[in-house]
PDB file of N, CA and C in Angstrom:
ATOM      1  N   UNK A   1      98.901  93.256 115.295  1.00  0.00           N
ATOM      2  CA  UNK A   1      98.202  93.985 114.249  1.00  0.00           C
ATOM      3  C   UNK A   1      96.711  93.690 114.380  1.00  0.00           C
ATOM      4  N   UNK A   2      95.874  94.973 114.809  1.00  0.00           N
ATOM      5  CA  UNK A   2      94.186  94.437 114.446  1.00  0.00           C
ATOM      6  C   UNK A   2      93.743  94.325 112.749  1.00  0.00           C
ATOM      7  N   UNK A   3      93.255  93.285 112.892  1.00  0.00           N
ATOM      8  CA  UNK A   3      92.387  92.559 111.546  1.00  0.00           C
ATOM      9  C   UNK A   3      90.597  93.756 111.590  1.00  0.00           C
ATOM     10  N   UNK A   4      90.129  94.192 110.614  1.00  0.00           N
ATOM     11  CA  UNK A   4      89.137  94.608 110.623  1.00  0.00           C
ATOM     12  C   UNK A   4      88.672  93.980 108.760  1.00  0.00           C
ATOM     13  N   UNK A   5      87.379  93.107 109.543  1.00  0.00           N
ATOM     14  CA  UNK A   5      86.963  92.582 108.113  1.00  0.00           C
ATOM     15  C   UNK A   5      85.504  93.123 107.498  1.00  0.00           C
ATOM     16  N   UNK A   6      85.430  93.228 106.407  1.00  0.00           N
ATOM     17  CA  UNK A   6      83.818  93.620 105.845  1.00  0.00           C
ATOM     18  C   UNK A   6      83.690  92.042 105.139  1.00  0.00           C
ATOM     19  N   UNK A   7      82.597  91.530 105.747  1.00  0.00           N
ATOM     20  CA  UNK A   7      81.962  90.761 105.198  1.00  0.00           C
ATOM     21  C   UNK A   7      80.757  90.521 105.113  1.00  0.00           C
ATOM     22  N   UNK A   8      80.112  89.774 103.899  1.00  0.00           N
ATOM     23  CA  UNK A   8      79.036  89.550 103.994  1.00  0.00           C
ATOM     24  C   UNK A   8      77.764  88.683 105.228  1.00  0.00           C
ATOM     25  N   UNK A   9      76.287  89.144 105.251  1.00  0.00           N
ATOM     26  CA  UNK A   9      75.485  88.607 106.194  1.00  0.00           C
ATOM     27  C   UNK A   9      74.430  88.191 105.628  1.00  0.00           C
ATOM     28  N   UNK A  10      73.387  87.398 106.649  1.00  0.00           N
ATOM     29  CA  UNK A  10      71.829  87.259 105.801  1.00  0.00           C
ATOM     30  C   UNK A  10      71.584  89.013 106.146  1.00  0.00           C
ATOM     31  N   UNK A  11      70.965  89.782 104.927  1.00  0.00           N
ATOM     32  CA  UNK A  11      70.426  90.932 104.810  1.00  0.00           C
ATOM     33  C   UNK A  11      71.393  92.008 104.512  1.00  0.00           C
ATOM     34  N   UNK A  12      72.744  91.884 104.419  1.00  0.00           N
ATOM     35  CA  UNK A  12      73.689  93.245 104.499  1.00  0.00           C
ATOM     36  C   UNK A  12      75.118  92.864 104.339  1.00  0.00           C
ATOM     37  N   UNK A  13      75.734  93.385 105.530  1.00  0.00           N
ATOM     38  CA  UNK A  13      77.364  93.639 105.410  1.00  0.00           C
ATOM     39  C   UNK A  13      77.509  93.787 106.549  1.00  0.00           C
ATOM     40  N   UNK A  14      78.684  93.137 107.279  1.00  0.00           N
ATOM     41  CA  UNK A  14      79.070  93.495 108.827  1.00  0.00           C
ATOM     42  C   UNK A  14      80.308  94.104 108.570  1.00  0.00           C
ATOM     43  N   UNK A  15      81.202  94.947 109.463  1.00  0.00           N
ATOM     44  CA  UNK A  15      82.505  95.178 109.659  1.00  0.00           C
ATOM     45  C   UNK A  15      82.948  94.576 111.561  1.00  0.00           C
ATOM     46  N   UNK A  16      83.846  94.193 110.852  1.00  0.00           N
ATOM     47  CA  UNK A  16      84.199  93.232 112.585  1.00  0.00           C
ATOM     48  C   UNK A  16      85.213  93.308 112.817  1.00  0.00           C
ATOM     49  N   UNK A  17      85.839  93.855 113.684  1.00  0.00           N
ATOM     50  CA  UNK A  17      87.322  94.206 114.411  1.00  0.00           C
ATOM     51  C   UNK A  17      87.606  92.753 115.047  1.00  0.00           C
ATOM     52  N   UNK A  18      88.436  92.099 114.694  1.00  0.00           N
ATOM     53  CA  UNK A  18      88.530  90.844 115.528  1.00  0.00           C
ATOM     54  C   UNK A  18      89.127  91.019 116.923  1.00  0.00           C
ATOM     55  N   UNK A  19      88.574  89.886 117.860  1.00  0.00           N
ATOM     56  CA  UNK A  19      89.288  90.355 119.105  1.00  0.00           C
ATOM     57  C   UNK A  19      88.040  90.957 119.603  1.00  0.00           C
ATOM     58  N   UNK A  20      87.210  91.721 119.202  1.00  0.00           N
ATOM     59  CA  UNK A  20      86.398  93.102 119.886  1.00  0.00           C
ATOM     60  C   UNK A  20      84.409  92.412 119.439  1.00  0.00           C
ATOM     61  N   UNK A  21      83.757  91.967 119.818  1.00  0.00           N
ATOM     62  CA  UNK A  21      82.662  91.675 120.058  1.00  0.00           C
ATOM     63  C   UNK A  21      81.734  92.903 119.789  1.00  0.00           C
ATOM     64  N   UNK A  22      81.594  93.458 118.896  1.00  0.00           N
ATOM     65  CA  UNK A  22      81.189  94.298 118.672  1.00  0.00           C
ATOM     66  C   UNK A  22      80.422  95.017 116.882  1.00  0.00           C
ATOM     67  N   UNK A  23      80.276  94.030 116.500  1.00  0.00           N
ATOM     68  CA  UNK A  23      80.298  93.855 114.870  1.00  0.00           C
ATOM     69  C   UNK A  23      79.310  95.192 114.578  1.00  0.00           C
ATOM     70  N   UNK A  24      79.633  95.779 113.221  1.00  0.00           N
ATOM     71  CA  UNK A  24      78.688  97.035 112.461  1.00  0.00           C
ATOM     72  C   UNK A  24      78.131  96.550 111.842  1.00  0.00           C
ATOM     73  N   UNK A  25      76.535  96.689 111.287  1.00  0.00           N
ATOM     74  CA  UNK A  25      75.743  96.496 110.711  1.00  0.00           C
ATOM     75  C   UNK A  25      75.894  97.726 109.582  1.00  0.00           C
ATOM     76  N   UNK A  26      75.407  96.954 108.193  1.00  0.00           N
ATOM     77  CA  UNK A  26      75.086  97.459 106.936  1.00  0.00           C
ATOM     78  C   UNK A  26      74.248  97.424 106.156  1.00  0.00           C
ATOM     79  N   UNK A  27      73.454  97.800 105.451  1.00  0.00           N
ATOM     80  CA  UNK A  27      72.698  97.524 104.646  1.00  0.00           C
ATOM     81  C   UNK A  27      73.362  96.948 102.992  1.00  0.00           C
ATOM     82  N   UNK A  28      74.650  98.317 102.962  1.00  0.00           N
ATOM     83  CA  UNK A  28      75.513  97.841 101.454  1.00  0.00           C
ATOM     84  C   UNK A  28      76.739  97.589 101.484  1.00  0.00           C
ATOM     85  N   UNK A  29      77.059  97.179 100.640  1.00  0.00           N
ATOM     86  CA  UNK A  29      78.601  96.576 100.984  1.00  0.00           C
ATOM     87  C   UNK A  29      79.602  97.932 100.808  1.00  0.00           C
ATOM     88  N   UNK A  30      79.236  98.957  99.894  1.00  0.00           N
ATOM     89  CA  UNK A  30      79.519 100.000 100.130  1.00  0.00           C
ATOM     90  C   UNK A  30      80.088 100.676 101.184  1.00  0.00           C
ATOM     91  N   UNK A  31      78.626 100.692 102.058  1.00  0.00           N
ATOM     92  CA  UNK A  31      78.979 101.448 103.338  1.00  0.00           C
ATOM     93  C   UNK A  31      79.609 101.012 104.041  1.00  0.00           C
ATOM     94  N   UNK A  32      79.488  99.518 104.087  1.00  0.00           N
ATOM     95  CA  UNK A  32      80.465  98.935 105.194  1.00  0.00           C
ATOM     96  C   UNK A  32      81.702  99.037 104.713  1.00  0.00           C
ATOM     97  N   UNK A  33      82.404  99.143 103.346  1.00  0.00           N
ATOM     98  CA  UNK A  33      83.139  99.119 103.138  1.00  0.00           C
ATOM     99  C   UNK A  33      83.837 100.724 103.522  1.00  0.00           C
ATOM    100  N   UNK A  34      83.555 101.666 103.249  1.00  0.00           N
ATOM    101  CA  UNK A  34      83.782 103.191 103.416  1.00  0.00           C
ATOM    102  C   UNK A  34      84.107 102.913 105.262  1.00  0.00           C
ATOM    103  N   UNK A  35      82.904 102.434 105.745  1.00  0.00           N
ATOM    104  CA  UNK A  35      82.730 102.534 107.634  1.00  0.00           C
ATOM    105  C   UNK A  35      84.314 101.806 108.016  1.00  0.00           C
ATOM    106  N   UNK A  36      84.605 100.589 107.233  1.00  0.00           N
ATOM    107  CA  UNK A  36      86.054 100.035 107.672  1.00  0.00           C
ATOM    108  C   UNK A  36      87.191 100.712 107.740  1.00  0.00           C
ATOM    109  N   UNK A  37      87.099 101.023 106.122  1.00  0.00           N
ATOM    110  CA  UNK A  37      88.138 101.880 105.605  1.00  0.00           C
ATOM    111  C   UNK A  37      88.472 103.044 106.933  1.00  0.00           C
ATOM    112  N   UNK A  38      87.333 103.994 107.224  1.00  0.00           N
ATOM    113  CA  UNK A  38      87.292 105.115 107.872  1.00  0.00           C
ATOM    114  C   UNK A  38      88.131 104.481 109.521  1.00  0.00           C
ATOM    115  N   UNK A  39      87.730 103.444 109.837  1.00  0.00           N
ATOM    116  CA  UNK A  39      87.663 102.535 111.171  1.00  0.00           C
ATOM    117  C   UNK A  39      89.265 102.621 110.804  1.00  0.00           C
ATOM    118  N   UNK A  40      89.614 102.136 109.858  1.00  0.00           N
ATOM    119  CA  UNK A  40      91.844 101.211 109.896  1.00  0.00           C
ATOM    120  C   UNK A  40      91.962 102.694 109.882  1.00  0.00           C
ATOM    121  N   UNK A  41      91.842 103.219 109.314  1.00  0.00           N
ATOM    122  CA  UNK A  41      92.710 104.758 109.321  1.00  0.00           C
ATOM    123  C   UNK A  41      92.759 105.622 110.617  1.00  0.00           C
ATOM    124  N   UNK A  42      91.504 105.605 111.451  1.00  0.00           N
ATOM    125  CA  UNK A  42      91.471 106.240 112.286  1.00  0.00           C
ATOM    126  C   UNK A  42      92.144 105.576 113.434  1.00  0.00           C
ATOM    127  N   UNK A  43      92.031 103.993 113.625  1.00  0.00           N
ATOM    128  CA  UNK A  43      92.887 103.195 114.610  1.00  0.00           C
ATOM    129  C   UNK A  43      94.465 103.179 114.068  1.00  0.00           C
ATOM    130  N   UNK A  44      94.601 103.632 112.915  1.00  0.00           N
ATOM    131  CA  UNK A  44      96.079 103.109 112.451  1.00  0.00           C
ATOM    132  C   UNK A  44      96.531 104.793 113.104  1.00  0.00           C
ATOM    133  N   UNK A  45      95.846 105.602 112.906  1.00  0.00           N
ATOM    134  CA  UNK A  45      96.346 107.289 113.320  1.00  0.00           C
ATOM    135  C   UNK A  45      96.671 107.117 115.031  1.00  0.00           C
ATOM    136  N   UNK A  46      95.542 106.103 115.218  1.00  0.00           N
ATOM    137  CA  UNK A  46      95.787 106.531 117.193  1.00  0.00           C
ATOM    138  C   UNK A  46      97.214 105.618 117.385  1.00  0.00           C
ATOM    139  N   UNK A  47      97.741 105.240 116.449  1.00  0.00           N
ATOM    140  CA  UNK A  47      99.085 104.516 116.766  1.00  0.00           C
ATOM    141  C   UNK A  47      98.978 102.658 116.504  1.00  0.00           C
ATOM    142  N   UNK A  48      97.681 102.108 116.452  1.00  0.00           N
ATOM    143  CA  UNK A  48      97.774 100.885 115.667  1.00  0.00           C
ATOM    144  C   UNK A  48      98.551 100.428 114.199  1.00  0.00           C
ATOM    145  N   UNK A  49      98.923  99.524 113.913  1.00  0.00           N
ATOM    146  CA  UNK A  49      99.080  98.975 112.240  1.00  0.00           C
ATOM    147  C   UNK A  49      97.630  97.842 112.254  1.00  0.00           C
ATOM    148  N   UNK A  50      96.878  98.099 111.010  1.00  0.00           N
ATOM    149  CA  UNK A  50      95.519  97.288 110.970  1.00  0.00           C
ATOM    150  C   UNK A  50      96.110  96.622 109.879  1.00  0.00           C
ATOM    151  N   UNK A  51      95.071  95.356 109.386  1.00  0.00           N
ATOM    152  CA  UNK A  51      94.772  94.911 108.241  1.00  0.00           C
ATOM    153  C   UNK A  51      93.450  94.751 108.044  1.00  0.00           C
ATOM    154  N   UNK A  52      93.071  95.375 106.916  1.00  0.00           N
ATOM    155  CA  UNK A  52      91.723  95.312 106.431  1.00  0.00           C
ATOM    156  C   UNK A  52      91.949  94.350 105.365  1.00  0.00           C
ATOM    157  N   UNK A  53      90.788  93.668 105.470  1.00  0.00           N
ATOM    158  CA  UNK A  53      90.212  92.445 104.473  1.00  0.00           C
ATOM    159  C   UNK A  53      88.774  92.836 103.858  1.00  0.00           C
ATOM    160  N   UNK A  54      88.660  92.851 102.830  1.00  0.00           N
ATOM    161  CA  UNK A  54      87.353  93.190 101.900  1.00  0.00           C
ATOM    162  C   UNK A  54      86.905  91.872 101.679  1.00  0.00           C
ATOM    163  N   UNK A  55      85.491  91.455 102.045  1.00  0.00           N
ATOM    164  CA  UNK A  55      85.092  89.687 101.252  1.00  0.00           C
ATOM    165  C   UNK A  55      84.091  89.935 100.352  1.00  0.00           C
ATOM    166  N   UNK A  56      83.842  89.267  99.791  1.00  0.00           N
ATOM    167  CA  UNK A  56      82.717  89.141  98.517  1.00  0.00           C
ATOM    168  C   UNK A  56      81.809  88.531  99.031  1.00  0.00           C
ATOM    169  N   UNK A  57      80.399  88.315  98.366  1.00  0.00           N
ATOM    170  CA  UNK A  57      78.987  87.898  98.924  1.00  0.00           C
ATOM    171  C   UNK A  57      79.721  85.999  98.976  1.00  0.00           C
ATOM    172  N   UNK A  58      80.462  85.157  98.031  1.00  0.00           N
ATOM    173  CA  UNK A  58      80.536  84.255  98.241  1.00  0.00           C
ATOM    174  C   UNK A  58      81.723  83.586  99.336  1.00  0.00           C
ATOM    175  N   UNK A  59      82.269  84.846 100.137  1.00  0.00           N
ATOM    176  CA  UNK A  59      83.099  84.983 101.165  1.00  0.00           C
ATOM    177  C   UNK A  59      84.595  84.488 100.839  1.00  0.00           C
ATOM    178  N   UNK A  60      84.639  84.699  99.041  1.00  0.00           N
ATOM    179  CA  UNK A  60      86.252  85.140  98.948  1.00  0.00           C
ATOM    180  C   UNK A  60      86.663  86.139  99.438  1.00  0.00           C
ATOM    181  N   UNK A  61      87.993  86.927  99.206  1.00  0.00           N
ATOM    182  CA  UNK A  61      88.558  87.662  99.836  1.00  0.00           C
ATOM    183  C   UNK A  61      88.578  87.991  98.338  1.00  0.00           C
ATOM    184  N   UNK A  62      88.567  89.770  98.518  1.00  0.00           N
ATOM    185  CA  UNK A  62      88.080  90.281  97.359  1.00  0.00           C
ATOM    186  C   UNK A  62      89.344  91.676  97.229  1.00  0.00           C
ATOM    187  N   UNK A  63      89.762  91.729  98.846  1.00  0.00           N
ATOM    188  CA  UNK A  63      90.718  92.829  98.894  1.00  0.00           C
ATOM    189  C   UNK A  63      91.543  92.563  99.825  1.00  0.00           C
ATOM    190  N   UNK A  64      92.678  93.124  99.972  1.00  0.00           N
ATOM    191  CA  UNK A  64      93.478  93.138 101.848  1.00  0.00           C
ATOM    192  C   UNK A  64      94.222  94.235 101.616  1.00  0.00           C
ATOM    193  N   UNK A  65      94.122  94.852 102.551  1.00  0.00           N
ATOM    194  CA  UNK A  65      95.093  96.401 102.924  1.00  0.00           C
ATOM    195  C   UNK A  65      95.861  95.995 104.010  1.00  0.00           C
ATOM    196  N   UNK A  66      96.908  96.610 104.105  1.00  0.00           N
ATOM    197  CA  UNK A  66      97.811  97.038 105.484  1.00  0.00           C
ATOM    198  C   UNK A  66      98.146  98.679 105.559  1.00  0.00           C
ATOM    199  N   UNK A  67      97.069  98.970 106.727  1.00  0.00           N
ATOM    200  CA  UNK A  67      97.248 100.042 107.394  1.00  0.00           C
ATOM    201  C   UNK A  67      98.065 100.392 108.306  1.00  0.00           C
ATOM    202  N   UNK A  68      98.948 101.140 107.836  1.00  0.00           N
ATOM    203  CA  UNK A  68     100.232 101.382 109.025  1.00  0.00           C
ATOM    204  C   UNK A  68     100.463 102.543 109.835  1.00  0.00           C
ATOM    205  N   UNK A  69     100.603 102.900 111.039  1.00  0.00           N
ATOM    206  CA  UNK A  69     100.280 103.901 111.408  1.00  0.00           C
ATOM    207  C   UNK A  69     102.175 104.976 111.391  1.00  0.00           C
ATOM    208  N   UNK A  70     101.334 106.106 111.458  1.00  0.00           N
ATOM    209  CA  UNK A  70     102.413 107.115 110.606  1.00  0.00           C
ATOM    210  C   UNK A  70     103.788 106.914 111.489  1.00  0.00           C
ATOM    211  N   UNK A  71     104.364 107.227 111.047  1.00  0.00           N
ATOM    212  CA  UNK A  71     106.061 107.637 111.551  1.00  0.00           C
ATOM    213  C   UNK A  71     106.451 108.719 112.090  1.00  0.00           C
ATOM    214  N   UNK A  72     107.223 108.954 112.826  1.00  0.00           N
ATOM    215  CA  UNK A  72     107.728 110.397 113.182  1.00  0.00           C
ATOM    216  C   UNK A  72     107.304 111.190 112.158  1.00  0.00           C
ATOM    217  N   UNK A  73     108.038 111.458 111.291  1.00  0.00           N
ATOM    218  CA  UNK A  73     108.019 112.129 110.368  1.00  0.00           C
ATOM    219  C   UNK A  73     106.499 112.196 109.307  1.00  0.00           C
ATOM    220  N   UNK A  74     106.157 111.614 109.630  1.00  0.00           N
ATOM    221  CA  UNK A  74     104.895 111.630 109.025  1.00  0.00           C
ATOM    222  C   UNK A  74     103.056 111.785 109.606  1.00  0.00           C
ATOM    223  N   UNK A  75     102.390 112.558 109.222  1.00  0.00           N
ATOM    224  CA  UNK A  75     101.581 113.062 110.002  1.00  0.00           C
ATOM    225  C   UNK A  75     100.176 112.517 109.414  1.00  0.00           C
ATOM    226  N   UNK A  76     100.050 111.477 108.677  1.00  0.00           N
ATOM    227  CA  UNK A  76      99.227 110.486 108.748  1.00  0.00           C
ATOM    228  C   UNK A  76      99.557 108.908 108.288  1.00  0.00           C
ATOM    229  N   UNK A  77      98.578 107.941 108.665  1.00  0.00           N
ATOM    230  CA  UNK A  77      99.039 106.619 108.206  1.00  0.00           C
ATOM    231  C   UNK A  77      99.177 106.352 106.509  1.00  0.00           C
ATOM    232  N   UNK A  78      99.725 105.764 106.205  1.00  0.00           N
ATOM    233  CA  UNK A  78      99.896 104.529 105.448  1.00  0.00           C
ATOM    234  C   UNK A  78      98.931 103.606 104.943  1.00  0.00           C
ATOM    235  N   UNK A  79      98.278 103.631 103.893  1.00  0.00           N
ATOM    236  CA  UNK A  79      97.458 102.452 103.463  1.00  0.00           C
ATOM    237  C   UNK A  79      97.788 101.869 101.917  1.00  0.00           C
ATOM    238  N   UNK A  80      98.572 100.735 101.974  1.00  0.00           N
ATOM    239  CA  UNK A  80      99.143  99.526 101.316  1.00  0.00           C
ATOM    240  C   UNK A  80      98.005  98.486 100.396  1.00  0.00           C
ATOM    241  N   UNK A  81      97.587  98.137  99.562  1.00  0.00           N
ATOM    242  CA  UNK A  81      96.626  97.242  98.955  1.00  0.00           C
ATOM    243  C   UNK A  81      98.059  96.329  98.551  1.00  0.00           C
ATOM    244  N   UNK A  82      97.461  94.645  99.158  1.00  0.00           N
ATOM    245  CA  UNK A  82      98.952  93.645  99.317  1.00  0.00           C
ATOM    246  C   UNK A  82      98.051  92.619  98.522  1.00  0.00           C
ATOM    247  N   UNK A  83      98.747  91.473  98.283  1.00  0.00           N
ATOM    248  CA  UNK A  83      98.509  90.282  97.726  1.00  0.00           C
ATOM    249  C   UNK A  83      98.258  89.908  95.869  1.00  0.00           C
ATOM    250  N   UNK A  84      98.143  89.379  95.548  1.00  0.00           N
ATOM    251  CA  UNK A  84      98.260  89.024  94.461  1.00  0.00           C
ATOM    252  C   UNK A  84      97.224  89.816  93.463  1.00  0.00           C
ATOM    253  N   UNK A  85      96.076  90.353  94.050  1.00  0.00           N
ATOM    254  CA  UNK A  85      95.355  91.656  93.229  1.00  0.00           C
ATOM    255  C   UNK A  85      96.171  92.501  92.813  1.00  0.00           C
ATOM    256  N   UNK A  86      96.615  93.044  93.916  1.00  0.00           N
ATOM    257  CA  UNK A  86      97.334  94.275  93.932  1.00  0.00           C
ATOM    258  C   UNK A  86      98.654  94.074  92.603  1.00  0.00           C
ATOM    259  N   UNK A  87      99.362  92.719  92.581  1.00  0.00           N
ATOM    260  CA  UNK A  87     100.306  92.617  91.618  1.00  0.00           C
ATOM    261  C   UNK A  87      99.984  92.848  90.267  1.00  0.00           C
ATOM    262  N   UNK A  88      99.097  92.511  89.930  1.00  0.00           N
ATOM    263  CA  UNK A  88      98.129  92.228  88.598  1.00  0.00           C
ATOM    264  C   UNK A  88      97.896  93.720  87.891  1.00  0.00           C
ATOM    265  N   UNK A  89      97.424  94.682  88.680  1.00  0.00           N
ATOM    266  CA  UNK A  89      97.003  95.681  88.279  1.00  0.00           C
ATOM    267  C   UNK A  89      97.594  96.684  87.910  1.00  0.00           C
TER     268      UNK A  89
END
């Protein structure tokens, strides 16, 4: 499963595919957050399962998704919000 995380930097927000050396620059946590989101869905469509992790400026973990990529029968992925947030709400 690829991990894709938004976390905080000095000046912004990175998104970082682990494994892949290649980190996105942000200015808001926003965008990086939308740029990830857009990133698991489109790797979970080419046939990956992702997990996205959302962090906060004090580098809790603020979110986690599991992006799953579609099924036969189904003609796009899957996106899951897991862990103990998700129970609460």
């Amino acid at each position: 499963m690829l991990k894709v995380i938004v976390a905080p930097v000095d000046g912004g927000w990175t998104v970082d595919v682990e494994d892949i050396d290649n980190p996105m620059m942000f200015a808001s946590g926003r965008a990086a957050e939308d740029a990830a989101r857009d990133l698991a869905l489109k790797l979970a469509a080419a046939g990956a399962d992702v997990e996205l992790e959302l962090r906060l400026r004090n580098a809790e973990r603020a979110a986690r998704f599991v992006v799953l990529a579609p099924v036969e029968h189904e003609d796009r992925p899957l996106m899951i919000r897991t862990g103990r947030e998700a129970a609460v709400a």
